[in-house]
Protein backbone atom coordinates (compact mmCIF):
# COMPACT_ATOMS: atom_id res chain seq x y z
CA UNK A 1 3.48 -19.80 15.71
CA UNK A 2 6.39 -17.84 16.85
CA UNK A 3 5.94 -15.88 20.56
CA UNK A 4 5.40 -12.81 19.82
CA UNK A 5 8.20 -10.52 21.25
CA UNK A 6 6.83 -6.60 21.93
CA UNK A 7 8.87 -3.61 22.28
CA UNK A 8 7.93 -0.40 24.90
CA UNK A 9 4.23 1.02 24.07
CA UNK A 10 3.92 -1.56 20.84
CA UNK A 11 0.79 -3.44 20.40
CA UNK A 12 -0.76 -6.75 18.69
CA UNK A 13 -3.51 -5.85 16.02
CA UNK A 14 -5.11 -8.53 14.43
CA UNK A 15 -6.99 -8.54 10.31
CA UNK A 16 -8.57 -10.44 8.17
CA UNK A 17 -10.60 -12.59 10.36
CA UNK A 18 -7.63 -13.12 12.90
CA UNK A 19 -5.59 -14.53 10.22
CA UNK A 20 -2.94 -11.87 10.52
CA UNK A 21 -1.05 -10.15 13.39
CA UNK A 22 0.52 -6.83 12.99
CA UNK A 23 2.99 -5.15 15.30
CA UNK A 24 2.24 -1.03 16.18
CA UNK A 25 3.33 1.43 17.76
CA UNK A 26 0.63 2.90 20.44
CA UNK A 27 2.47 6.48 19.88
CA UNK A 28 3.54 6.32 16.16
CA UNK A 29 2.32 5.69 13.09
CA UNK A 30 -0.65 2.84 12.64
CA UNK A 31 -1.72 2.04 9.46
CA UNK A 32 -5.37 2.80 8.38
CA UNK A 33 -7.87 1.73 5.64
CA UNK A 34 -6.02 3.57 2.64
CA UNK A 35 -3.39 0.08 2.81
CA UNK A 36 -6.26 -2.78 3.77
CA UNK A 37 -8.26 -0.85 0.15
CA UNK A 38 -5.09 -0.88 -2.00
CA UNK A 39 -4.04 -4.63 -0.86
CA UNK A 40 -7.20 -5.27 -2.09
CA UNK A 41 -7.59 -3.20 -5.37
CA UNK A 42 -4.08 -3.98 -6.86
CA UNK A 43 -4.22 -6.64 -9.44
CA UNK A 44 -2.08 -9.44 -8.22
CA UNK A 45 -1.71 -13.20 -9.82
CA UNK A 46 -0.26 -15.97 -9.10
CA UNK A 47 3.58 -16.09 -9.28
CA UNK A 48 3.66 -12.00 -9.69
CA UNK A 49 6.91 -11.14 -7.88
CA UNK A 50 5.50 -7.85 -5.65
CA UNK A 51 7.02 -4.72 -3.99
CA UNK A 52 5.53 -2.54 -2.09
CA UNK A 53 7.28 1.04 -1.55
CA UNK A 54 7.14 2.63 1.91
CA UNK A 55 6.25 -0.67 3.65
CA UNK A 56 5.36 0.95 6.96
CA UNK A 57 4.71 -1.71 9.36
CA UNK A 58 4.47 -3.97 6.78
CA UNK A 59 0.47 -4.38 6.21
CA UNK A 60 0.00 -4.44 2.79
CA UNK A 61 2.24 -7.50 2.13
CA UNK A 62 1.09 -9.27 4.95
CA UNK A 63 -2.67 -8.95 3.60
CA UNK A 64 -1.24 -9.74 -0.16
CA UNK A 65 0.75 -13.20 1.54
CA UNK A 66 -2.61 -14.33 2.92
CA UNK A 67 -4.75 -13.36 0.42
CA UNK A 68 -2.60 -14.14 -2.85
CA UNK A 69 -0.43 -16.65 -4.60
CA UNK A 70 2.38 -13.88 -5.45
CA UNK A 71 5.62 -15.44 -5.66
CA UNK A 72 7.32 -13.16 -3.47
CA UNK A 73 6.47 -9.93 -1.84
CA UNK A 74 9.52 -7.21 -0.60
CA UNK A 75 8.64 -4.21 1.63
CA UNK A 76 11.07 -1.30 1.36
CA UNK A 77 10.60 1.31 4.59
CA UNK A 78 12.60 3.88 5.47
CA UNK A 79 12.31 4.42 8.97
CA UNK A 80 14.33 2.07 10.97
CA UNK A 81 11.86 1.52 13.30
CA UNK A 82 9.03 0.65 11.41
CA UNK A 83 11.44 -1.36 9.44
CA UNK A 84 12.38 -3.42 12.40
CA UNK A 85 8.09 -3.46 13.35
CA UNK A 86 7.30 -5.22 9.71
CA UNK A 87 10.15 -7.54 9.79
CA UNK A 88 8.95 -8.98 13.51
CA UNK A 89 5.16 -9.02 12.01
CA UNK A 90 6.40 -10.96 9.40
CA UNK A 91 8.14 -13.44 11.17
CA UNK A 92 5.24 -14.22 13.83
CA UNK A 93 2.91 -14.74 11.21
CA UNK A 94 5.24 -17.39 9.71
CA UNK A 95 5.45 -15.71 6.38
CA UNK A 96 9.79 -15.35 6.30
CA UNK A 97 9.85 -17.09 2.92
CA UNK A 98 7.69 -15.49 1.10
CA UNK A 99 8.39 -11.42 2.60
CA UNK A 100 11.45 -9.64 2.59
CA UNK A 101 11.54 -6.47 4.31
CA UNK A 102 14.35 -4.24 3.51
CA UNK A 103 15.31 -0.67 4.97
CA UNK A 104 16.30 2.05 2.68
CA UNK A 105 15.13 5.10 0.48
CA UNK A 106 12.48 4.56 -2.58
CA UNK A 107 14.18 6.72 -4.23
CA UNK A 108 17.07 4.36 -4.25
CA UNK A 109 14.70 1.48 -5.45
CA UNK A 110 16.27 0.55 -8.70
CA UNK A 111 19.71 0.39 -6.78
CA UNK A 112 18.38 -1.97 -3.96
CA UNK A 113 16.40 -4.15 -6.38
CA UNK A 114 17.21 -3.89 -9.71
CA UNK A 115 15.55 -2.57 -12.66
CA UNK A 116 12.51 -4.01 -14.07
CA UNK A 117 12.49 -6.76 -11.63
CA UNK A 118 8.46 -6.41 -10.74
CA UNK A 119 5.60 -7.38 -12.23
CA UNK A 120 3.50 -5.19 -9.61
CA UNK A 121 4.56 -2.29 -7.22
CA UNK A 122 2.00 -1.15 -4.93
CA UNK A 123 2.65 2.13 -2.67
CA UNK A 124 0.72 4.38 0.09
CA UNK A 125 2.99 7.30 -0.30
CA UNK A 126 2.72 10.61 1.70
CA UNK A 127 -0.23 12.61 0.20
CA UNK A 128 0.35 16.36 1.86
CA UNK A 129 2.67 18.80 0.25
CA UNK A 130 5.53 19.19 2.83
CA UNK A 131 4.20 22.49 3.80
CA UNK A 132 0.42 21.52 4.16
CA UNK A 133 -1.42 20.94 7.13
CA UNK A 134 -0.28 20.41 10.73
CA UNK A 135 3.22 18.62 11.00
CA UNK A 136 2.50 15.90 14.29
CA UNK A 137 5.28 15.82 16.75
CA UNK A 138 6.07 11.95 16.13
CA UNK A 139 8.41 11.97 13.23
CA UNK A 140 6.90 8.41 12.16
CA UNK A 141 3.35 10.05 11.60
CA UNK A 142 4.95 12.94 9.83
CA UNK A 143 7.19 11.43 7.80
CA UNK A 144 4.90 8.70 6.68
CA UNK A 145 2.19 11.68 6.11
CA UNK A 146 3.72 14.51 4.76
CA UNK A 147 6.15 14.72 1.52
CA UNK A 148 9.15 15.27 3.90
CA UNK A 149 11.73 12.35 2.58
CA UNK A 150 10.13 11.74 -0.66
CA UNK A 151 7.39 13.23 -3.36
CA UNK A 152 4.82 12.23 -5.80
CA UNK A 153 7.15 11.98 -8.44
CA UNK A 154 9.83 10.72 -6.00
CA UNK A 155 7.33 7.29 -5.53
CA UNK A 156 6.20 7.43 -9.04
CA UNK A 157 9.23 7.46 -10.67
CA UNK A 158 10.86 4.73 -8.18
CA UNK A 159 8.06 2.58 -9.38
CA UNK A 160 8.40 3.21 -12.57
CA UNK A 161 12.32 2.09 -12.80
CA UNK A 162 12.04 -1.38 -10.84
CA UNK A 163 8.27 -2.46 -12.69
CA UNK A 164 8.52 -5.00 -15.67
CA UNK A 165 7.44 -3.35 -18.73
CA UNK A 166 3.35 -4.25 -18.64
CA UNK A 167 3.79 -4.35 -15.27
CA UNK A 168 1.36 -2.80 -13.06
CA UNK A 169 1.64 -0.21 -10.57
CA UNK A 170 -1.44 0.44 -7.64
CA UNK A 171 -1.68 3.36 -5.46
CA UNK A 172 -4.51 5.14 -3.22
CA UNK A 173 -4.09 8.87 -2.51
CA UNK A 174 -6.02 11.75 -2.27
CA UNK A 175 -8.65 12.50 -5.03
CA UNK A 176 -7.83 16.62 -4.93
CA UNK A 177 -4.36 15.55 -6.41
CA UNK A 178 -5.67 13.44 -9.01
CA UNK A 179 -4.62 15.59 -11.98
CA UNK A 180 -1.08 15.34 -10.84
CA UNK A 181 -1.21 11.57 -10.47
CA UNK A 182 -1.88 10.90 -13.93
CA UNK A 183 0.65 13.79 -15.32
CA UNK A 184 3.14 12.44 -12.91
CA UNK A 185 2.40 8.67 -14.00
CA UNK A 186 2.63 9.56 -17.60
CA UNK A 187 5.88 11.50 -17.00
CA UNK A 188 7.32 8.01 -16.33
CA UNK A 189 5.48 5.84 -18.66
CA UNK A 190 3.05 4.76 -16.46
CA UNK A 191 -0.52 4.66 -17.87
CA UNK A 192 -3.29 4.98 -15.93
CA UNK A 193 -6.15 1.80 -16.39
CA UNK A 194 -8.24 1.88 -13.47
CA UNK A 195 -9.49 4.14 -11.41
CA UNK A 196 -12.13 4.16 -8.20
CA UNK A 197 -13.23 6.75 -5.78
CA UNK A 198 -13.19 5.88 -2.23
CA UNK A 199 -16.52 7.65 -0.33
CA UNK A 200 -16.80 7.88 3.72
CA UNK A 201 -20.95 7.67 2.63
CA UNK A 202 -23.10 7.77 -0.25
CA UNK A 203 -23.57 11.33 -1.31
CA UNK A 204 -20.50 12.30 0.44
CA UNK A 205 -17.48 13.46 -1.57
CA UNK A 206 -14.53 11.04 -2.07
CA UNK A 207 -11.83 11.41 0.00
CA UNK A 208 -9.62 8.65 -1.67
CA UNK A 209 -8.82 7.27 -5.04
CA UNK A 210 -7.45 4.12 -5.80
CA UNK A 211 -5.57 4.01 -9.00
CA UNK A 212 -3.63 1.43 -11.07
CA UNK A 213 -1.09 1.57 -14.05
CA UNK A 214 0.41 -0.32 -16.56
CA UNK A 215 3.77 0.67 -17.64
CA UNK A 216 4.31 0.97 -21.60
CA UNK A 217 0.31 0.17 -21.67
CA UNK A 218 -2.13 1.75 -24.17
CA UNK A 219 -4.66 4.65 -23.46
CA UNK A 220 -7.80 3.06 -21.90
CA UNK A 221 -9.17 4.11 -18.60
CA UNK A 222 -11.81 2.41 -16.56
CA UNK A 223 -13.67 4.00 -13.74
CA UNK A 224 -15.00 1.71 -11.58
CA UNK A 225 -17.72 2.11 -9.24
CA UNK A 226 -17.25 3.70 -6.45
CA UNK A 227 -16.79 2.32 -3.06
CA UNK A 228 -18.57 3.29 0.00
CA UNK A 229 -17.17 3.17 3.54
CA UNK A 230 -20.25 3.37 5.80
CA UNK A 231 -23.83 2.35 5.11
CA UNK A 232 -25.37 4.98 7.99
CA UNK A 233 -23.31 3.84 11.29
CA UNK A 234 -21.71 0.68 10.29
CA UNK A 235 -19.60 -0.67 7.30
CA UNK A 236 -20.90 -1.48 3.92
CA UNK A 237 -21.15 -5.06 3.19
CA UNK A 238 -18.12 -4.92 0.64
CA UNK A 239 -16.07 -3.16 3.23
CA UNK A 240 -16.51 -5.48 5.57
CA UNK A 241 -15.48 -8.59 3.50
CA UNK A 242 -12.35 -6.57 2.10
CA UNK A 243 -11.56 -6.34 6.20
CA UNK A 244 -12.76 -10.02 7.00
CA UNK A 245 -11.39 -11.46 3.76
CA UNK A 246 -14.02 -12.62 1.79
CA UNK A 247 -14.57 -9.75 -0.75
CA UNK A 248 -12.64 -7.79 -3.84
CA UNK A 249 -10.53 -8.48 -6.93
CA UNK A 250 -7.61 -10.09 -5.15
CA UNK A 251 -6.66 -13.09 -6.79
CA UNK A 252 -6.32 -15.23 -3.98
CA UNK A 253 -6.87 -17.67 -1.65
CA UNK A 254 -10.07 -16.45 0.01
């Protein structure tokens, strides 16, 4: 294993089980459960070719190299820094060959990649309008949170352009905007095919959803069950083997 080289006020964080080590930024943006769910609820087989849009630090194909037998897994971030973050987490986990992390715009996807080059695309795009809620003073955290540099349709339509046709498309947002996912999906050919709320506790209303597409696919829509978070203080036992690697639909190595 590679030493691992940190920059000013970065940090070492460690998932599934140890396995993986992820670079972060004490004052910018960390990721959070919304990625560690969606690595887990996308539908990923062996030799898919995988990209995820707005990489961050890079967590979501770090989980999907440990945990899958994709072919080949490409992060595209926009933010230099964070960028530079995945690309070092990458490399100290020893996983160059099989990520590629790449800085640029989604909405330039189908120029960086190609079209139809994917067989899944998996994103955690900014879910408040540009204009909602509090911007935070780190430009990371905003940028990453708010629909500053890119929208809804921005991310769904970038996904649309570099997936196969049949190929699959898995995203988590927020469940208030769910009518606009699936118009927005459609818009694109995207077709929604599975869908399942995300709950902090039983009786508690969702505050994610977890949703995958196929493009060019037929109209048939399963909801799964939902998911809960916490089981009174502590995690549920499917949360904790999505976190410790044992649990979920990946189809992997686990």
């Amino acid at each position: 294993m590679k030493e691992t080289v940190l920059k000013e006020d970065e940090r070492l964080d460690f998932l599934i089980d140890h396995r993986i080590k992820i670079i972060q930024n004490r004052k910018g943006f960390c990721f959070s459960m919304d990625a560690v769910l969606l690595a887990n609820f996308a539908t990923v087989r062996s030799r898919d070719q995988v990209c995820d849009l707005g990489t961050g630090t890079g967590v979501i194909p770090l989980i999907l190299a440990d945990r899958t037998f994709a072919k080949a897994i490409y992060g595209l971030e926009i933010q230099e820094d964070m960028a530079d973050m995945a690309q070092r987490s990458v490399a100290v986990n020893g996983m160059n060959s099989r990520i590629k992390i790449k800085q640029g715009d989604i909405k330039n996807a189908h120029q960086l990649y190609g079209s139809s080059r994917f067989d899944v695309v998996i994103t955690n795009p900014p879910y408040l309008n540009q204009l909602d809620g509090l911007h935070s003073h780190v430009s990371q955290v905003a940028v990453a949170r708010h629909e500053i540099l890119c929208t809804l349709d921005d991310v769904l339509l970038a996904a649309s352009r570099i997936v196969k046709s049949r190929g699959r498309v898995a995203m988590v947002y927020r469940p208030q905007r769910l009518t606009d996912i699936i118009s927005s999906m459609r818009s694109v050919n995207l077709e929604p095919k599975k869908i399942r709320f995300v709950h902090p506790r039983k009786k508690a209303p969702a505050n994610m959803v977890l949703i995958e597409a196929v493009k060019d696919g037929g109209m048939e829509l399963k909801v799964m069950d939902p998911l809960f978070v916490y089981d009174d203080k502590e995690y549920t036992e499917e949360i904790r083997g999505i976190y410790f690697g044992y649990g979920g639909d990946i189809d992997g190595k686990g």
